[in-house]
Protein backbone atom coordinates (compact mmCIF):
# COMPACT_ATOMS: atom_id res chain seq x y z
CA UNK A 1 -203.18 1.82 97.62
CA UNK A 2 -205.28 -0.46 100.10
CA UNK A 3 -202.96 0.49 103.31
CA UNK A 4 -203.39 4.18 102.19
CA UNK A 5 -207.42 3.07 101.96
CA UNK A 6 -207.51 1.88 105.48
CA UNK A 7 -205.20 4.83 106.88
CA UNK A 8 -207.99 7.35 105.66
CA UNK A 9 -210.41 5.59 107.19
CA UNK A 10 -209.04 4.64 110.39
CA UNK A 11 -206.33 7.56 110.83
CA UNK A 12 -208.16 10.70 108.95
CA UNK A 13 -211.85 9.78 108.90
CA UNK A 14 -214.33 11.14 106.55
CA UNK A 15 -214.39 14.80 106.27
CA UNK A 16 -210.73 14.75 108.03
CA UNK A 17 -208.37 16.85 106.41
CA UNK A 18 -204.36 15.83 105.66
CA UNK A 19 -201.60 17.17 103.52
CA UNK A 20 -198.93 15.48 101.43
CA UNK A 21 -196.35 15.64 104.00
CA UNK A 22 -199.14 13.89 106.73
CA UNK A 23 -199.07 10.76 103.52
CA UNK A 24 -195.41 10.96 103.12
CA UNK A 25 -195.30 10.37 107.12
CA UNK A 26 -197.51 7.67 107.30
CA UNK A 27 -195.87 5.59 104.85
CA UNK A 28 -191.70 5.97 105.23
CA UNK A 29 -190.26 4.59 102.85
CA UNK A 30 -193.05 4.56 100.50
CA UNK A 31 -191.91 6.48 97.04
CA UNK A 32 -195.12 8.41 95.70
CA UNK A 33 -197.73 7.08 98.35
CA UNK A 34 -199.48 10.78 97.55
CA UNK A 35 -199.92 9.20 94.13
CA UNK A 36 -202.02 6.02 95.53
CA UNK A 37 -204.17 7.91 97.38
CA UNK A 38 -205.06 10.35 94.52
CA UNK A 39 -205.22 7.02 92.86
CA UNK A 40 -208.48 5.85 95.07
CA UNK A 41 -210.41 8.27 92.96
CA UNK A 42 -210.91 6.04 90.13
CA UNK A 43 -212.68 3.45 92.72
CA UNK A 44 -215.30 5.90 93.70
CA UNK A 45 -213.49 7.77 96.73
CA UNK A 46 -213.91 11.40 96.96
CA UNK A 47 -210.56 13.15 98.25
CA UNK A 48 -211.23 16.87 97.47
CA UNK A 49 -208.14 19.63 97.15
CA UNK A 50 -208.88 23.09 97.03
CA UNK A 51 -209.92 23.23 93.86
CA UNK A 52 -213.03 21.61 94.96
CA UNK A 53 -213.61 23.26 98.54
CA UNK A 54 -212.95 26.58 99.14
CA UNK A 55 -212.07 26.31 102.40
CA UNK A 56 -209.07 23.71 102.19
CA UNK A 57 -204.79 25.23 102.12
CA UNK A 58 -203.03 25.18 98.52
CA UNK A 59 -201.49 22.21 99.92
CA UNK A 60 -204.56 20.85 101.87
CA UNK A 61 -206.67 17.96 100.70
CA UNK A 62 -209.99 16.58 102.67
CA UNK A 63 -211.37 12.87 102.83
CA UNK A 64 -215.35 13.32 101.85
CA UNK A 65 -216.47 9.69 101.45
CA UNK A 66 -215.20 6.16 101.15
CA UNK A 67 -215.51 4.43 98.07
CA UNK A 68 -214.98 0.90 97.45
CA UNK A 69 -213.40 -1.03 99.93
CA UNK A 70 -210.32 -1.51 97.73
CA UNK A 71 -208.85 -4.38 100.58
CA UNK A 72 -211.44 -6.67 99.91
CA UNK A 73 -210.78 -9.53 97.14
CA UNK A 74 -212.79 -8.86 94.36
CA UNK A 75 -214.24 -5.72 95.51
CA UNK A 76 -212.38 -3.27 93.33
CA UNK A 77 -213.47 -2.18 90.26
CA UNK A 78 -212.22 0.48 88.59
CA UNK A 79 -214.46 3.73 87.50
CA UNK A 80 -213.37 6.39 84.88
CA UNK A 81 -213.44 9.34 86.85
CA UNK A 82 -211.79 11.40 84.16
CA UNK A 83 -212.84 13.66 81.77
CA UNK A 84 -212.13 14.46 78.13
CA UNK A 85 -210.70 18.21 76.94
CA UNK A 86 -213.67 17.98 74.39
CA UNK A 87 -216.58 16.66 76.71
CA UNK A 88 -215.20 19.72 79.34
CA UNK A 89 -215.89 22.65 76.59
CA UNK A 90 -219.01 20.74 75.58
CA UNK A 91 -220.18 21.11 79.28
CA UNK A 92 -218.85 24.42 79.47
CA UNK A 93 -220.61 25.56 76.40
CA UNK A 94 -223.99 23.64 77.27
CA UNK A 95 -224.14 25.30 80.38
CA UNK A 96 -223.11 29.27 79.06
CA UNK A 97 -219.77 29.30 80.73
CA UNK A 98 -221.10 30.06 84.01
CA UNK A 99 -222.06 28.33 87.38
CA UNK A 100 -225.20 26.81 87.09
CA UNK A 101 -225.73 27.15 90.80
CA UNK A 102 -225.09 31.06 91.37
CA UNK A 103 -224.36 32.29 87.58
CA UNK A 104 -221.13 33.64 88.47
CA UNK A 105 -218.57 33.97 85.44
CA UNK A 106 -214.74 32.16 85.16
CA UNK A 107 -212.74 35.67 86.95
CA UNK A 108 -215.39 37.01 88.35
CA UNK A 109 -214.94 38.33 91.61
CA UNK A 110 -217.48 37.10 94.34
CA UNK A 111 -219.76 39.96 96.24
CA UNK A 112 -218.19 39.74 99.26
CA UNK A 113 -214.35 39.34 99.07
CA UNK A 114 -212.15 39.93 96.42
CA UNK A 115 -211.77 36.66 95.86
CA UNK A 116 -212.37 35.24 91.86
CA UNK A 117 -214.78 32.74 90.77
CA UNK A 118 -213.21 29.40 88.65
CA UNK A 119 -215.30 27.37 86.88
CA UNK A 120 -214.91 23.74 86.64
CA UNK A 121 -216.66 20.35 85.71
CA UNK A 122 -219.03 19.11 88.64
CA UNK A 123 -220.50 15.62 88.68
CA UNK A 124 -224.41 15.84 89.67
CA UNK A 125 -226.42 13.06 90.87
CA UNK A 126 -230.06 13.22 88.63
CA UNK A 127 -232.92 11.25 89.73
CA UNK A 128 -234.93 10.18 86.92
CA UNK A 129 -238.62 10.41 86.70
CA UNK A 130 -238.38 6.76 85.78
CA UNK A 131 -236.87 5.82 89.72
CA UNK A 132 -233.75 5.72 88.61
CA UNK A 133 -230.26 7.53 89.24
CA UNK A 134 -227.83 9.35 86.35
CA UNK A 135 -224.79 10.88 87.14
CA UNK A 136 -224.60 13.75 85.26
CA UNK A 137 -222.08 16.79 84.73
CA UNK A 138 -222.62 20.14 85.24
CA UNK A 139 -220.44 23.46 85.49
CA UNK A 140 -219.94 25.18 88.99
CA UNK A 141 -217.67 27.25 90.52
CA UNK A 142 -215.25 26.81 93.15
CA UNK A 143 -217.30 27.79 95.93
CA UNK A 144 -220.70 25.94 94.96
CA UNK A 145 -219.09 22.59 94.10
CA UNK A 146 -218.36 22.56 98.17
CA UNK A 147 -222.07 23.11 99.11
CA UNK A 148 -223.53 20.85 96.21
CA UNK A 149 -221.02 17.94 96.72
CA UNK A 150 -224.23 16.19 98.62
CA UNK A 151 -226.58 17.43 96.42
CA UNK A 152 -229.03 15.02 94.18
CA UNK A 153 -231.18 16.50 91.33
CA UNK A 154 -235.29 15.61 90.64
CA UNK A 155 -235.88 15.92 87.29
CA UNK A 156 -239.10 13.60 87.80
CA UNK A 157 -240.30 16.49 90.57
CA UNK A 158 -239.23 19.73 88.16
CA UNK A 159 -241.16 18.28 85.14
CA UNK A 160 -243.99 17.14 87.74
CA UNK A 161 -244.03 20.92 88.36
CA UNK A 162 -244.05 22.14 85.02
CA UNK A 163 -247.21 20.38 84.26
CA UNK A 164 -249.35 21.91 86.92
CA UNK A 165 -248.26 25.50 85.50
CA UNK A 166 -251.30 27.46 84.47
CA UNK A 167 -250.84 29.27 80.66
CA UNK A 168 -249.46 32.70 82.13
CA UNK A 169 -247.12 30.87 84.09
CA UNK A 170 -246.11 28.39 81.47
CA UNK A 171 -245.30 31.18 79.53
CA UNK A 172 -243.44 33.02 81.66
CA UNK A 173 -241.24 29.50 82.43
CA UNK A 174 -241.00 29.65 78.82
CA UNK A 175 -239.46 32.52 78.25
CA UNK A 176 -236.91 32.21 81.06
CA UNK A 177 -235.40 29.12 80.13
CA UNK A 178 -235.41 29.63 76.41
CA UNK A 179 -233.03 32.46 77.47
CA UNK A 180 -231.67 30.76 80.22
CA UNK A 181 -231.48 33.94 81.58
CA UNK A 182 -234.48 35.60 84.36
CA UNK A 183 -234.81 39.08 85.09
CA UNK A 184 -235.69 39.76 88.27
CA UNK A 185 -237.85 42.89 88.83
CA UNK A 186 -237.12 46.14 91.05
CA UNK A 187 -238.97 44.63 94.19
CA UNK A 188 -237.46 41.19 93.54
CA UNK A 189 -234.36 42.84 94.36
CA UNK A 190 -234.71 45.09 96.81
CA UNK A 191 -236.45 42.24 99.01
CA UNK A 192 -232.98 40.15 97.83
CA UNK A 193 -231.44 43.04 99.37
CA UNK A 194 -233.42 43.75 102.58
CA UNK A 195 -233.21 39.95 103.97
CA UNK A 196 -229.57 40.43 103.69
CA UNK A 197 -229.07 43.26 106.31
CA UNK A 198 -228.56 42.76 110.29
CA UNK A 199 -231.75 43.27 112.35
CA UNK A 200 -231.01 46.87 113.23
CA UNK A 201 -231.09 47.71 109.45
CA UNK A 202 -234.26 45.63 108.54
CA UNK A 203 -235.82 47.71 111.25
CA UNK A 204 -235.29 51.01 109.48
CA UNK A 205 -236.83 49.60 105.86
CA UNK A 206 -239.75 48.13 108.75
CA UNK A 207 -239.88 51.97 109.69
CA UNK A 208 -240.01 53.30 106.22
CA UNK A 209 -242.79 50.62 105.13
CA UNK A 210 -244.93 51.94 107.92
CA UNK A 211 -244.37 49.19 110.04
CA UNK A 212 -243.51 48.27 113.76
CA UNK A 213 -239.66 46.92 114.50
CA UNK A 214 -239.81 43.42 114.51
């Protein structure tokens, strides 16, 4: 497990990608060296497979960060990584079966391929309004878990914000998360809508608005 440390950091490099068959290479000889590098997990390494990114082959896996440097005496201690069948559905039911990023649903198929959406178990960095740090889990589908992998939570700067909400407002928060749901009105949409089209096409809703091309 340390030699397959150091050959990820000197040989792929963070954010490099390599397959089974690059690990089975690299160590001749070696029966289930694949297994020691999944095994760097538990010491705070993050080896995504395509389960996690999106973009990665069935058979791809990528090197995001280095955890503990597992070669040094004393250095490694061991972090559980994993994650109980029960705490999973508790997650999953906390946070209505859906990504909490984008709302999409476990099969549904994304907007713009026909691709469809799985929801897993994300681990969320929180900062406290006390200074502090939690690590906290979350559900999020394949595709956000890539673009939140970085990602660090301030609860300390939402509830900052809640405070300075006027009555109307308050309410309105109110309402939204006690359904954990928002509605988003007809121009909310539309304007949604609009910033997604090329600059040709904004021009015409410019035109219809009464307003010069841009």
């Amino acid at each position: 497990m340390k030699r397959a440390a150091l050959w990820l950091v000197a040989v792929v490099g963070e954010d490099g990608t390599f397959t089974k068959e690059d690990v089975k290479n690299a160590f001749p000889g070696i029966s289930q060296a694949d297994r020691r590098v999944r095994d760097l997990r538990d010491y705070g390494w993050r080896i995504a497979t395509h389960r996690e990114d999106a973009t990665l082959g069935q058979h791809q896996q990528r090197f995001v960060a280095q955890g503990q440097p597992v070669w040094e005496r004393g250095k490694a201690t061991k972090e559980s990584s994993s994650i109980t069948d029960t705490q999973r559905r508790k997650v999953l039911t906390a946070d209505g079966n859906r990504c909490r990023s984008c709302g999409i649903t476990p099969g549904q198929i994304y907007a713009d391929s026909f691709e469809t959406a799985q929801i897993d178990i994300a681990r969320r960095k929180v900062k406290l309004p006390n200074g502090t740090a939690s690590v906290q889990h979350i559900a999020e589908c394949n595709r956000c878990r890539v673009g939140g992998r970085s990602l660090e939570a301030d609860l300390g700067a939402v509830l900052g914000d809640v405070s300075k909400l006027g009555g109307l407002q308050r309410q309105t928060l109110t309402d939204w998360v006690a359904a954990d749901e928002r509605e988003f009105s007809l121009v909310e949409r539309v304007w949604a809508d609009f910033r997604t089209l090329p600059a040709e096409s904004r021009n015409k809703v410019r035109e219809a608005l009464g307003l010069p091309p841009a």
